[in-house]
N, C-alpha and C. Protein backbone atom coordinates (compact mmCIF):
# COMPACT_ATOMS: atom_id res chain seq x y z
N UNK A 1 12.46 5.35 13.96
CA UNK A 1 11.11 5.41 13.41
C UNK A 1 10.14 5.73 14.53
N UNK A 2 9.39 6.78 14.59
CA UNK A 2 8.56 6.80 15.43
C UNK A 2 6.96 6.17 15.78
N UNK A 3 6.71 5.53 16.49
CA UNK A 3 5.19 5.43 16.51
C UNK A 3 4.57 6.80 16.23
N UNK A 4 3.24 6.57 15.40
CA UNK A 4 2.41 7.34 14.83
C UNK A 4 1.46 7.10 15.96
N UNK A 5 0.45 8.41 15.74
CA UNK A 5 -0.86 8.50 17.19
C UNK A 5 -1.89 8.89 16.00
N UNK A 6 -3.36 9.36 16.22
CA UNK A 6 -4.87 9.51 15.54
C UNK A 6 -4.84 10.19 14.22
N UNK A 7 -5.89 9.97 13.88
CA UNK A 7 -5.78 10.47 12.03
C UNK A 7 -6.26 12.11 12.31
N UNK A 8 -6.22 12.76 11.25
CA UNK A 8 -6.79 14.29 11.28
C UNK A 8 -6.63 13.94 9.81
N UNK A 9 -6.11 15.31 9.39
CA UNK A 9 -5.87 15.37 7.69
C UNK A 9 -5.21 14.89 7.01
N UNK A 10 -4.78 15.40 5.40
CA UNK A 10 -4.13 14.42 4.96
C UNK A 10 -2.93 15.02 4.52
N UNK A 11 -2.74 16.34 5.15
CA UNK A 11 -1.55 17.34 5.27
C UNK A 11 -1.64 18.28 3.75
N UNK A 12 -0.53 19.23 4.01
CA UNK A 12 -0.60 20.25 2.95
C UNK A 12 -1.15 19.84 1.59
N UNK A 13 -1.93 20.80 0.96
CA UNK A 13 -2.10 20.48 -0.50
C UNK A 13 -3.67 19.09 -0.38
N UNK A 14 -4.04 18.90 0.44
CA UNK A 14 -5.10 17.73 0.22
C UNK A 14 -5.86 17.92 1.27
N UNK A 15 -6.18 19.04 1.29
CA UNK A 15 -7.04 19.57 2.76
C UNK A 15 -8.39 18.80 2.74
N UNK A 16 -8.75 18.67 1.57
CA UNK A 16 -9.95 17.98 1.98
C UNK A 16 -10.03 16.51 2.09
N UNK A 17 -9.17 16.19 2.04
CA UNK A 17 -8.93 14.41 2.26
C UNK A 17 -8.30 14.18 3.75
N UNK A 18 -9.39 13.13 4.41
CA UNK A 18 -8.89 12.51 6.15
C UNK A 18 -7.80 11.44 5.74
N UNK A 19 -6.96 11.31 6.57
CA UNK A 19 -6.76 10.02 6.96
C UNK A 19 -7.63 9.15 7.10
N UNK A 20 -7.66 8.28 7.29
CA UNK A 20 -8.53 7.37 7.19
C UNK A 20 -8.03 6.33 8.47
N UNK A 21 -6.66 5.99 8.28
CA UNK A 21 -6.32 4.48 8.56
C UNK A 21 -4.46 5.04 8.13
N UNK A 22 -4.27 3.50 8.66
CA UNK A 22 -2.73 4.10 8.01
C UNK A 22 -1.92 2.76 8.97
N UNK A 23 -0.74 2.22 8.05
CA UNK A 23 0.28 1.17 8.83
C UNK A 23 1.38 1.82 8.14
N UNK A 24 2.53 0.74 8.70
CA UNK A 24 4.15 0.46 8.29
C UNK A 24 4.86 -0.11 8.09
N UNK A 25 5.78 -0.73 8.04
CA UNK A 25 7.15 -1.83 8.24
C UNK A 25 8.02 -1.42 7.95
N UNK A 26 9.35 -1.58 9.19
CA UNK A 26 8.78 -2.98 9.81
C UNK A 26 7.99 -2.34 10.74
N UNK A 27 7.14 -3.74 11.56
CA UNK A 27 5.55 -3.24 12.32
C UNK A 27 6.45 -3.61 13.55
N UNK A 28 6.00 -3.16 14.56
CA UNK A 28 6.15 -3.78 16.44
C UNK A 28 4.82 -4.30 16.79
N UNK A 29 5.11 -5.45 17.26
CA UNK A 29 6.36 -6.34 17.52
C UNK A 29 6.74 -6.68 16.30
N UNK A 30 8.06 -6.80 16.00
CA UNK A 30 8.71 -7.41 14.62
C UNK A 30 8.24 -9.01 14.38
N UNK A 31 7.67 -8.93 13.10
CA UNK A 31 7.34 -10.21 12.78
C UNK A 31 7.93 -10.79 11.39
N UNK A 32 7.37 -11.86 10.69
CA UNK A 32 7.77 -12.34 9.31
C UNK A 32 6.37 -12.12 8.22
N UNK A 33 6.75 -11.35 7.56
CA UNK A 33 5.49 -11.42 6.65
C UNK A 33 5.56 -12.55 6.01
N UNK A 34 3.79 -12.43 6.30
CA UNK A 34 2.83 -13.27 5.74
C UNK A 34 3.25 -13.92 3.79
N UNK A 35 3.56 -15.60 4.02
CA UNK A 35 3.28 -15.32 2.66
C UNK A 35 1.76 -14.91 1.76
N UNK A 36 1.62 -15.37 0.10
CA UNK A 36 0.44 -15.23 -0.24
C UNK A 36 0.68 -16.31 -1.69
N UNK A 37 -0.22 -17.10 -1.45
CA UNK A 37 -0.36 -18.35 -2.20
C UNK A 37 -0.43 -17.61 -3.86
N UNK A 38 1.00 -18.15 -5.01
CA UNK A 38 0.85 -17.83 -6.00
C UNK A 38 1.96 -16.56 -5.88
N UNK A 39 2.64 -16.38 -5.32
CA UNK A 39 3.71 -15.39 -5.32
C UNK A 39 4.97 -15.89 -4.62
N UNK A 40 5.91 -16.06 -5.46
CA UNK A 40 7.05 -17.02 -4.94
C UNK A 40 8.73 -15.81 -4.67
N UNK A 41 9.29 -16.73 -4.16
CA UNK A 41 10.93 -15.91 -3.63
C UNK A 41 10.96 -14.68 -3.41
N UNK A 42 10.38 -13.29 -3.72
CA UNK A 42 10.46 -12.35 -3.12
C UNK A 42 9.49 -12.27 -2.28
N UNK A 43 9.71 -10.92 -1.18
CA UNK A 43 8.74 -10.07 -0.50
C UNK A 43 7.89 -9.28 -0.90
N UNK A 44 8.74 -8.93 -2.05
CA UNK A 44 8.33 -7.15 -1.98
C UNK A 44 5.95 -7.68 -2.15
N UNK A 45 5.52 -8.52 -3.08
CA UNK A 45 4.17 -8.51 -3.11
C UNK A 45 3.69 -9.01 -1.35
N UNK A 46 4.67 -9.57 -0.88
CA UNK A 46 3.63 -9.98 0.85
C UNK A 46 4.09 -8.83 1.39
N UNK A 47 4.98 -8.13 1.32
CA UNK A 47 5.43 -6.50 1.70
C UNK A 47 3.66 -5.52 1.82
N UNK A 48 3.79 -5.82 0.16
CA UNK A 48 2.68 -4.44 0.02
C UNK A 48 1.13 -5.07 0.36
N UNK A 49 1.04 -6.42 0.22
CA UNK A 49 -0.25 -6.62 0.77
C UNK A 49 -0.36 -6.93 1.96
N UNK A 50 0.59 -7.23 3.10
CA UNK A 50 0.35 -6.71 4.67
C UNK A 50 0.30 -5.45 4.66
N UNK A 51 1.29 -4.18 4.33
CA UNK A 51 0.42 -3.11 4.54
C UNK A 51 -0.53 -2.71 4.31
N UNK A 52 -1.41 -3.29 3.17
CA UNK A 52 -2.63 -2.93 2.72
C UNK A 52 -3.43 -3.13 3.54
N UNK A 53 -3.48 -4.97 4.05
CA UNK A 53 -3.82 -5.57 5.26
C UNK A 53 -4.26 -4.73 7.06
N UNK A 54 -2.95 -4.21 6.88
CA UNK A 54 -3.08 -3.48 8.01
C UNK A 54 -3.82 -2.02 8.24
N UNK A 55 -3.53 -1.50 7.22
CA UNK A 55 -4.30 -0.24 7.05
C UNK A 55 -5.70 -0.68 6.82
N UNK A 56 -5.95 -1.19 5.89
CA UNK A 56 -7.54 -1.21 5.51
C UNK A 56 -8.57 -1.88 6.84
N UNK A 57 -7.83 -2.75 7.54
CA UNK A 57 -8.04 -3.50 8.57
C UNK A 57 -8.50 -2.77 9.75
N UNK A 58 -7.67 -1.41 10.18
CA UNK A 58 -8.33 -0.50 11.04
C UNK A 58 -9.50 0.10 10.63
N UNK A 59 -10.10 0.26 9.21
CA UNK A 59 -10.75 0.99 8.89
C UNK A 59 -12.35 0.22 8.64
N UNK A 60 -11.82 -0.57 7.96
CA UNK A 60 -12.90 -1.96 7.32
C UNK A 60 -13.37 -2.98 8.11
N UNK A 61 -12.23 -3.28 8.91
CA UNK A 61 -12.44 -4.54 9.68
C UNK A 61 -12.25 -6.09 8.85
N UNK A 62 -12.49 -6.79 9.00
CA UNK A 62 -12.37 -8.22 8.20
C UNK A 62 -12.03 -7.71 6.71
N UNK A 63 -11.56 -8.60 6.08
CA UNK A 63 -12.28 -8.17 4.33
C UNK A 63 -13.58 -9.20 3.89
N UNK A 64 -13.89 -8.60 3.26
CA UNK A 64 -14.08 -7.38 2.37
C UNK A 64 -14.61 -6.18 2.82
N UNK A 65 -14.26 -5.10 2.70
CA UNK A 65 -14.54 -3.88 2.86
C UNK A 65 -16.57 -3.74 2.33
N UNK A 66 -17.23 -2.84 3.07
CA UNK A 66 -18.20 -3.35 2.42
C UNK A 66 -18.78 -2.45 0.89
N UNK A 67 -19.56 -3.03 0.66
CA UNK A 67 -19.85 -3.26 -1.25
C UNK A 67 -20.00 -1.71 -1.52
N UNK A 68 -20.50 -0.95 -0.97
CA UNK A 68 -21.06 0.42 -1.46
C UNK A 68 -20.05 1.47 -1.23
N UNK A 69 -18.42 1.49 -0.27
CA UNK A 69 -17.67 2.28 0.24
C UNK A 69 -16.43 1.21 -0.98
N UNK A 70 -16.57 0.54 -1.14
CA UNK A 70 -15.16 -0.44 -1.60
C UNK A 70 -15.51 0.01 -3.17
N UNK A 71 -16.79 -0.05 -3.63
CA UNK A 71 -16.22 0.01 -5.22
C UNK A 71 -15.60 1.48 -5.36
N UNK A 72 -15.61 2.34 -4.81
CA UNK A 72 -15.30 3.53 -4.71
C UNK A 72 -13.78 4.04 -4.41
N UNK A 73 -13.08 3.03 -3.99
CA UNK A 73 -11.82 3.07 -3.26
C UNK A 73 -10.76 2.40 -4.67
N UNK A 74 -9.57 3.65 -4.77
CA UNK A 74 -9.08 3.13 -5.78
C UNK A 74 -7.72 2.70 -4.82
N UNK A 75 -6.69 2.28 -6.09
CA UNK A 75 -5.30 1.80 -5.17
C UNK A 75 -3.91 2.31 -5.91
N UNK A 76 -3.42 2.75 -5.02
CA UNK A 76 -2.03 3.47 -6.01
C UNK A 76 -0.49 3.10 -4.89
N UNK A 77 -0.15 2.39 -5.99
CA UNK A 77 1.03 1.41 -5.31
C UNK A 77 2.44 1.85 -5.93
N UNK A 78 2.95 2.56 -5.06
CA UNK A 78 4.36 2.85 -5.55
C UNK A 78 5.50 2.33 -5.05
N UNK A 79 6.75 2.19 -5.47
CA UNK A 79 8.05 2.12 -5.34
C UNK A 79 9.00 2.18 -6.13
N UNK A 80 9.87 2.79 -4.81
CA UNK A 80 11.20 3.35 -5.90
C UNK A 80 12.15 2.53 -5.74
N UNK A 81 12.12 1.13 -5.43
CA UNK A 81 12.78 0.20 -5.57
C UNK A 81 12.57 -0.97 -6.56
N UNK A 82 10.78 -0.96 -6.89
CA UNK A 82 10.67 -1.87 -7.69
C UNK A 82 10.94 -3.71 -7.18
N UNK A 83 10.37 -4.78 -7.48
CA UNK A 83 10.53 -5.63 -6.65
C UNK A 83 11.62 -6.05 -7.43
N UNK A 84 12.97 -6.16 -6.28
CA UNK A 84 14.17 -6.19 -6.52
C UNK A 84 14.27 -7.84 -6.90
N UNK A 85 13.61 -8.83 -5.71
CA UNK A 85 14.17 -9.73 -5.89
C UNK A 85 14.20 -10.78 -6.90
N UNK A 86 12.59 -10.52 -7.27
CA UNK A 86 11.87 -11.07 -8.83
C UNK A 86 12.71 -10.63 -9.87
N UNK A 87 13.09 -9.56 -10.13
CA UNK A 87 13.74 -9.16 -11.28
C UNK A 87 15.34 -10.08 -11.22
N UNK A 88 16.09 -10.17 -9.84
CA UNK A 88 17.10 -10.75 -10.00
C UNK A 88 16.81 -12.01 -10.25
N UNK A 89 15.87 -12.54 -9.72
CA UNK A 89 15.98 -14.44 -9.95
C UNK A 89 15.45 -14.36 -11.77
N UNK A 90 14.55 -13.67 -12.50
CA UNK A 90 14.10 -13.24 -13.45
C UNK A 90 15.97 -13.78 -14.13
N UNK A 91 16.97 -12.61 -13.81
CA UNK A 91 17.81 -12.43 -14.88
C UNK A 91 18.71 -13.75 -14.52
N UNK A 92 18.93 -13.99 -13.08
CA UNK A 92 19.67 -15.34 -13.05
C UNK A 92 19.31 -16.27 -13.75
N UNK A 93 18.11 -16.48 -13.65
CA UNK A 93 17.73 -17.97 -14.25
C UNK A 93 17.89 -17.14 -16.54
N UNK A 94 18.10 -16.50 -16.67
CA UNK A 94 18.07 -16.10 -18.12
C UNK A 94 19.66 -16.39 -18.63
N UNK A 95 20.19 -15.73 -17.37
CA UNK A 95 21.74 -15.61 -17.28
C UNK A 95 22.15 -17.21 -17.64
N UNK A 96 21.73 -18.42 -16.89
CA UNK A 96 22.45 -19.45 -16.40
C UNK A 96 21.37 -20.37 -17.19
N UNK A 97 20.62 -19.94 -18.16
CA UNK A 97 19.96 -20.41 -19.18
C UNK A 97 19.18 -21.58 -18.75
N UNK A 98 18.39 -21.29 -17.51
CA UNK A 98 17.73 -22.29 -16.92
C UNK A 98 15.96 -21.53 -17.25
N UNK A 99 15.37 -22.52 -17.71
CA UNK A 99 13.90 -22.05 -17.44
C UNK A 99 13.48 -20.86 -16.00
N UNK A 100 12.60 -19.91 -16.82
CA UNK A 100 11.83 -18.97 -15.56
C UNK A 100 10.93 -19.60 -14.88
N UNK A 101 10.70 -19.63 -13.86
CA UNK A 101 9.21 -20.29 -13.31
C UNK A 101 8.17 -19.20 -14.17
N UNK A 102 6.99 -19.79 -14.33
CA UNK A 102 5.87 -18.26 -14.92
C UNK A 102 5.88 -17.74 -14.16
N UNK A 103 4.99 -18.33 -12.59
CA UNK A 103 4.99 -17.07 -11.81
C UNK A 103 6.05 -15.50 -11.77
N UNK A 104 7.15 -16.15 -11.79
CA UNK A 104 8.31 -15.14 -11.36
C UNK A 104 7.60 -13.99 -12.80
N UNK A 105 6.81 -14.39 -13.70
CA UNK A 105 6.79 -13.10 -14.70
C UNK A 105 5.72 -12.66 -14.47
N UNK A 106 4.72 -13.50 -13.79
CA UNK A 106 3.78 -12.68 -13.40
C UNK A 106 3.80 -11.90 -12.40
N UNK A 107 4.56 -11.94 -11.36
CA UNK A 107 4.60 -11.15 -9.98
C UNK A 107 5.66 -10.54 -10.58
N UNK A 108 6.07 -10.14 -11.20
CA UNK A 108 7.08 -9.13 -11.61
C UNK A 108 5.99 -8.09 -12.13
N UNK A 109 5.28 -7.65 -12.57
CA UNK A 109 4.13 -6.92 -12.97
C UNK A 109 3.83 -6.30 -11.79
N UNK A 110 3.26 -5.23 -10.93
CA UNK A 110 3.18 -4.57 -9.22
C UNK A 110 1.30 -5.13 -9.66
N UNK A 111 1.15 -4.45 -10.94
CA UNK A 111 -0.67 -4.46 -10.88
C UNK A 111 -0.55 -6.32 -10.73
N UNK A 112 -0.38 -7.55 -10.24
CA UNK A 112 -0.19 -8.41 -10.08
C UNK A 112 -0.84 -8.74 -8.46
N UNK A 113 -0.14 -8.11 -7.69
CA UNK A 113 -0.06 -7.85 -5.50
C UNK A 113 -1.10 -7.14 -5.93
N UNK A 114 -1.25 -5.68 -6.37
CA UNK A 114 -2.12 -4.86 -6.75
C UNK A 114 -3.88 -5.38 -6.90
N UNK A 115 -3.95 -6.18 -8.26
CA UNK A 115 -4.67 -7.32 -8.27
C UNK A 115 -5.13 -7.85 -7.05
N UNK A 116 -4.59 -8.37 -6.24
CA UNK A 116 -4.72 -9.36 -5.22
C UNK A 116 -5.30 -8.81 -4.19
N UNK A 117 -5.33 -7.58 -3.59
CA UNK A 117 -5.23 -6.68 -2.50
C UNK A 117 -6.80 -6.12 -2.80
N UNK A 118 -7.15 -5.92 -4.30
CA UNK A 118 -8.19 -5.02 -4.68
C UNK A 118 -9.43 -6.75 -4.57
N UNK A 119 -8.83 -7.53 -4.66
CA UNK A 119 -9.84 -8.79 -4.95
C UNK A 119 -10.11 -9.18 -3.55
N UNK A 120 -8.97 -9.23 -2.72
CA UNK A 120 -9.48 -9.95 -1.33
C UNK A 120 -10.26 -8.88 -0.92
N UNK A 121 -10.07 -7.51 -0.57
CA UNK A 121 -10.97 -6.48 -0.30
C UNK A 121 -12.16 -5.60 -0.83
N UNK A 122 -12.33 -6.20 -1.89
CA UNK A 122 -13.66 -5.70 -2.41
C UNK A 122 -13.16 -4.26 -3.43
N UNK A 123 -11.92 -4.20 -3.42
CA UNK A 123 -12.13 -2.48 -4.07
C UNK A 123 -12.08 -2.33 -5.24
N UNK A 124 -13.13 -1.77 -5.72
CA UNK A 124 -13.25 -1.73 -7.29
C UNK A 124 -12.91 -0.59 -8.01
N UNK A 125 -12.03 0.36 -6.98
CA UNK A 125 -11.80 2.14 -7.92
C UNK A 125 -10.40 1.38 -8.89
N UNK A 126 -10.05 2.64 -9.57
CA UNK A 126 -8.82 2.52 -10.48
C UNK A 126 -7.86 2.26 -9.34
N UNK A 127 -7.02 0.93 -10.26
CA UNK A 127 -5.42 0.40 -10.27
C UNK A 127 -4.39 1.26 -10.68
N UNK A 128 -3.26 1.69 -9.54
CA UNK A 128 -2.07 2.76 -9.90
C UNK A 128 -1.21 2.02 -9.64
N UNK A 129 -0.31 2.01 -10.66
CA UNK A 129 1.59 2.04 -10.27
C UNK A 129 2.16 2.86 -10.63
N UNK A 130 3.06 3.24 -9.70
CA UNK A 130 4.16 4.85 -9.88
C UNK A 130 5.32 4.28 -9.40
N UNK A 131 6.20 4.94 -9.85
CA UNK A 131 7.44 4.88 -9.20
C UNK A 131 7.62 6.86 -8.81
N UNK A 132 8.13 7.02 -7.76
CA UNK A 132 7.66 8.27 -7.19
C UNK A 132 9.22 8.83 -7.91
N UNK A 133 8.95 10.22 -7.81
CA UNK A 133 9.90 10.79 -8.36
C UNK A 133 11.34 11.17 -7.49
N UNK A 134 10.84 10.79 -6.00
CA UNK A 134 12.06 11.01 -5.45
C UNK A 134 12.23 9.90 -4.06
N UNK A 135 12.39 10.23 -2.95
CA UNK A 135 12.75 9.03 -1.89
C UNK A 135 11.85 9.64 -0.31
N UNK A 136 11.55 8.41 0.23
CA UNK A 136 11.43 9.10 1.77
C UNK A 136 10.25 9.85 1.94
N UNK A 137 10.38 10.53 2.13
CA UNK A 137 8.76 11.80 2.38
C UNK A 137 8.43 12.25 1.05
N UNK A 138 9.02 12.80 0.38
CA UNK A 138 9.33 12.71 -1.05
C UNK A 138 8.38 12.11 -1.81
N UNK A 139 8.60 10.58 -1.73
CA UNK A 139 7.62 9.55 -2.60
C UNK A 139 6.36 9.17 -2.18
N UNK A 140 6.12 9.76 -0.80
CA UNK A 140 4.97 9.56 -0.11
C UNK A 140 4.09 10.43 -0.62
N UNK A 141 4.69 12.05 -0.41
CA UNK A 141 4.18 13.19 -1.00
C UNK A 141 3.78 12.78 -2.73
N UNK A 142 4.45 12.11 -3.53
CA UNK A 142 4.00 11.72 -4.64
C UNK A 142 3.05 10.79 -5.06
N UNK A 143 2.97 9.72 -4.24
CA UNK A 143 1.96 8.50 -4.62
C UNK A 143 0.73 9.23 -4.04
N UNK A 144 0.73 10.14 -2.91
CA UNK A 144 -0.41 10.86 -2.79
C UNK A 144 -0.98 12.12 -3.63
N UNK A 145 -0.11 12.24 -4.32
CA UNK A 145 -0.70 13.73 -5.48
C UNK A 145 -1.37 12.40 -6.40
N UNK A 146 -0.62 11.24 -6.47
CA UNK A 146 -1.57 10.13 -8.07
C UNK A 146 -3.09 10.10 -7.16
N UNK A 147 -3.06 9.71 -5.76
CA UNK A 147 -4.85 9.04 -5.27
C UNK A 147 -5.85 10.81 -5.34
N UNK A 148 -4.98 11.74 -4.77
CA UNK A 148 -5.97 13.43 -5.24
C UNK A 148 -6.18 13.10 -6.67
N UNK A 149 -5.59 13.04 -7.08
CA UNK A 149 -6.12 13.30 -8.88
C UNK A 149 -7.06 12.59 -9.48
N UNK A 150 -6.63 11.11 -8.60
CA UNK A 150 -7.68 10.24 -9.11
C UNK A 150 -9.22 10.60 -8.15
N UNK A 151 -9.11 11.01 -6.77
CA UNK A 151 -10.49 11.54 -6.40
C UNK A 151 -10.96 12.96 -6.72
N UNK A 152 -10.20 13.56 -7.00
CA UNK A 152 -10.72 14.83 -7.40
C UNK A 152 -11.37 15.17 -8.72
N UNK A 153 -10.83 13.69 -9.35
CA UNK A 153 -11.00 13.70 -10.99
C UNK A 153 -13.03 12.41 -10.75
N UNK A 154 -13.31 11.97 -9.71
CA UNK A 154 -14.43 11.53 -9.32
C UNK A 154 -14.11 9.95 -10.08
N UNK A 155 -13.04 9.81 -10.45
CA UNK A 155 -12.65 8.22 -10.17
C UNK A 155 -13.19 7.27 -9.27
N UNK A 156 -12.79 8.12 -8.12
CA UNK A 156 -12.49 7.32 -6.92
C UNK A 156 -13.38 8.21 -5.83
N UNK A 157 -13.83 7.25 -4.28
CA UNK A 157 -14.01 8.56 -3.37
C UNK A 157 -12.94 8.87 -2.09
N UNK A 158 -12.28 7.35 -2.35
CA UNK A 158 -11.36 7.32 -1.43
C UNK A 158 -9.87 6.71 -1.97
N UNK A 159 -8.76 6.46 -1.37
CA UNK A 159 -7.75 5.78 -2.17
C UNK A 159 -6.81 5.31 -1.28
N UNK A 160 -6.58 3.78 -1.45
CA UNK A 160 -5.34 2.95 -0.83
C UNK A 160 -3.95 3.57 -1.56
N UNK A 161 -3.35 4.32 -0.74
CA UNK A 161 -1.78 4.52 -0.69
C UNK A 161 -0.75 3.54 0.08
N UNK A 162 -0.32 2.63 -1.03
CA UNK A 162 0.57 1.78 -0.58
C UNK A 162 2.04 2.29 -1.40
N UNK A 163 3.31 2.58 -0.48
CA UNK A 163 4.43 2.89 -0.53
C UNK A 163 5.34 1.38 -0.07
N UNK A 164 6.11 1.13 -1.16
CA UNK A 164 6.52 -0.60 -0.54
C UNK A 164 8.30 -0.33 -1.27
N UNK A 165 9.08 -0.65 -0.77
CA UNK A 165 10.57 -0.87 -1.13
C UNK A 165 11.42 -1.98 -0.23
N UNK A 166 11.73 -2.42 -1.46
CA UNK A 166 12.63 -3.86 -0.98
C UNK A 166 13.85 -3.48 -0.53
N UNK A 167 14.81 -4.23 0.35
CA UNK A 167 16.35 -4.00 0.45
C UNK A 167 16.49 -2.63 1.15
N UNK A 168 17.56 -2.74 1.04
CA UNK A 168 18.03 -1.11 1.90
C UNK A 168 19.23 -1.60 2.95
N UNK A 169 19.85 -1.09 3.72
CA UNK A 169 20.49 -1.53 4.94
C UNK A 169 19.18 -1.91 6.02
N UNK A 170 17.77 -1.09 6.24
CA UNK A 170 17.14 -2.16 6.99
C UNK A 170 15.98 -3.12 6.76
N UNK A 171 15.90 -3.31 5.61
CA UNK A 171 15.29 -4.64 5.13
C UNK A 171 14.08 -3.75 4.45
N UNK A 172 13.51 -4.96 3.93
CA UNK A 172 12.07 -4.36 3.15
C UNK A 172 11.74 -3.04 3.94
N UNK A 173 11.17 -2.34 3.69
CA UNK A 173 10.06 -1.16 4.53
C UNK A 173 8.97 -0.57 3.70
N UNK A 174 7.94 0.20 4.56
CA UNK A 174 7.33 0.65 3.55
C UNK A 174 5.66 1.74 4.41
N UNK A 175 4.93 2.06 3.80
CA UNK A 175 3.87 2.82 4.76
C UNK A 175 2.78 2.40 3.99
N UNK A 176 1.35 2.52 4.48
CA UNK A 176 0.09 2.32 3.70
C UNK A 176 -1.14 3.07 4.40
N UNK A 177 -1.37 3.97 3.38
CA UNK A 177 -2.55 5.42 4.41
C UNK A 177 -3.67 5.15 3.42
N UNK A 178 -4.80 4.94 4.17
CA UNK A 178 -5.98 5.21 3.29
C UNK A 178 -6.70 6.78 3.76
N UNK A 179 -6.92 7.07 2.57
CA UNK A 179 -7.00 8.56 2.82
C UNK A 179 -8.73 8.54 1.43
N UNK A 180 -9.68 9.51 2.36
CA UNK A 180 -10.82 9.56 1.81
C UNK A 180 -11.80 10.64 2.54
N UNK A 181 -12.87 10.70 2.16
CA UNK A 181 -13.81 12.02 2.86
C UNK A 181 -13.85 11.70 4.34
N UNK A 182 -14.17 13.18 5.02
CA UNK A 182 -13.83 13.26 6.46
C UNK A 182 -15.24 12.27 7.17
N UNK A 183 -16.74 12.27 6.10
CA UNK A 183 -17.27 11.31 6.67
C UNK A 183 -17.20 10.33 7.22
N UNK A 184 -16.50 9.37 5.95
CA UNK A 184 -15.95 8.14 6.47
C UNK A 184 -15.24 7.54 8.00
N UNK A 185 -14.92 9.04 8.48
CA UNK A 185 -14.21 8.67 9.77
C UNK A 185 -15.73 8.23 10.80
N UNK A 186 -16.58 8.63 10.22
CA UNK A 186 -17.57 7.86 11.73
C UNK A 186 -18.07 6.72 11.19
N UNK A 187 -17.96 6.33 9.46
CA UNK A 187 -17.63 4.67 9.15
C UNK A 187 -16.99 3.66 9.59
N UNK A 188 -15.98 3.74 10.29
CA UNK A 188 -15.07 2.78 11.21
C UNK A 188 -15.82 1.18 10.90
N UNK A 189 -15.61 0.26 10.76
CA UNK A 189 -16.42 -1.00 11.54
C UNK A 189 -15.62 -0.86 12.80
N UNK A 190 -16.72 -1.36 13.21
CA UNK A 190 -16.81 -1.64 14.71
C UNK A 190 -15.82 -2.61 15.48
N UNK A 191 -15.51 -3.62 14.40
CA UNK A 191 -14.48 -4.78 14.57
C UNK A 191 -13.04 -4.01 14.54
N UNK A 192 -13.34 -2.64 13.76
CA UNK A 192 -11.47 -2.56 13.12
C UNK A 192 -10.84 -2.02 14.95
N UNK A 193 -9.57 -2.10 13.72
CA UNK A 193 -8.44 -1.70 15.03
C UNK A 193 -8.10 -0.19 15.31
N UNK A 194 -8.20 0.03 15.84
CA UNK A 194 -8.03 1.91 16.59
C UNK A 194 -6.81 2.36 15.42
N UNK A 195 -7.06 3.52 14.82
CA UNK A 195 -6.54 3.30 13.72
C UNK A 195 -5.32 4.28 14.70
N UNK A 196 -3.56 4.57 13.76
CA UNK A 196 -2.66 5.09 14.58
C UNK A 196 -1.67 5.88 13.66
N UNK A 197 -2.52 7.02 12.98
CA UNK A 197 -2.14 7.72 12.30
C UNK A 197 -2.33 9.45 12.22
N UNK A 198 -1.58 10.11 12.66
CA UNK A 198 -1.86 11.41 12.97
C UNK A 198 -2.29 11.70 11.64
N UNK A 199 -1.11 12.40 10.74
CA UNK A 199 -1.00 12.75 9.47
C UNK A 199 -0.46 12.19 8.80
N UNK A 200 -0.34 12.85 7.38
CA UNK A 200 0.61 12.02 6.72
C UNK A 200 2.19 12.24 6.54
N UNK A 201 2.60 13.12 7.63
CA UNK A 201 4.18 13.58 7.44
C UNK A 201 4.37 12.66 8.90
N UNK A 202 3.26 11.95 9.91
CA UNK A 202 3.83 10.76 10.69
C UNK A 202 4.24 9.90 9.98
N UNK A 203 3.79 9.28 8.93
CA UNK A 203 4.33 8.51 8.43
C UNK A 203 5.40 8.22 7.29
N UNK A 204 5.83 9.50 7.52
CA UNK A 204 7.10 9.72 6.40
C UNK A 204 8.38 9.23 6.96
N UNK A 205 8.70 9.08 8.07
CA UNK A 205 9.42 8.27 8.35
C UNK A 205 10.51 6.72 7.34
N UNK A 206 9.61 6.42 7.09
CA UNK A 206 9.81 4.99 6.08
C UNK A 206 8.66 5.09 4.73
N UNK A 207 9.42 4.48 3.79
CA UNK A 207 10.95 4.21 3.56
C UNK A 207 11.79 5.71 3.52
């Protein structure tokens, strides 16, 4: 996996959309994601809201993002894994005829993390879930044709691209690019973190 370096565009086909910001996982130094109070036994929801975390974080600084750039920012959350582990404890406990916890049916839902990500940060554009049509660069290239459509269609002015997949041979992974007008790049807060995203085929890498 390579480290990614500065934002520019948002690559073929979306010329007019910057980078913005942009993370990964797994991150260096390797750590344990964060849980998030109200989401139990899987990753995959502390998966997609540290990357959200991290991306929006270079860009925004603290949350909430502020009021006049955030209602504008929509969120489109894909995977082609789907959160694996919810669905299995889901069928075990059905299987072995033991009560579900609720939660487990509510975090089985993505607009659920989705939810959560748009509330701690202020963002009030349209809620996306996709499952991308293919894998790898592939699904990246796809969850980003859903955030163009939704800004080009004046939904949105900007859009959280979160890519999240559970399992694999190397564990959860996943990417998160906020991608929006080239203005925004001299928006920065001042607090955020140097953002470390060339394009968006740096971060095709994972998953």
């Amino acid at each position: 996996m390579n480290a990614a370096p500065a934002p520019s565009d948002a690559g073929p086909g979306h010329a007019e959309l910057s980078v913005l910001a942009g993370s990964r996982w797994p991150a260096e130094p390797r750590a344990g994601l964060p849980g998030i109070p109200g989401f139990i036994i899987s990753s995959f929801s502390p998966l997609a809201a540290e990357l959200a975390r991290r991306c929006l974080r270079q860009h925004f600084g603290d949350p909430p993002a502020d009021a006049e750039r955030g209602q504008r920012v929509a969120i489109v959350l894909a995977s082609t894994t789907g959160d694996i582990a919810t669905a299995a404890a889901i069928a075990s406990a059905v299987d072995q005829g033991r009560a579900v916890p609720p939660l487990l049916f509510y975090q089985s839902n993505p607009n659920a993390v989705a939810g959560h990500i748009a509330a701690r940060w202020g963002l009030a554009g349209p809620v996306v879930c996709t499952i991308p049509s293919g894998a790898g660069p592939s699904a990246l290239a796809d969850a980003m044709d859903s955030a163009a459509l939704l800004i080009e269609g004046g939904e949105a002015d900007a859009a959280l691209v979160v890519l999240a997949d559970q399992g694999g041979p190397d564990g959860d992974r996943g990417v998160a690019v906020l991608v929006g007008p080239a203005a925004w790049l001299q928006q920065t807060a001042p607090e955020g973190e140097a953002t470390a995203v060339r394009d968006i085929g740096s971060m095709s890498g994972t998953p």
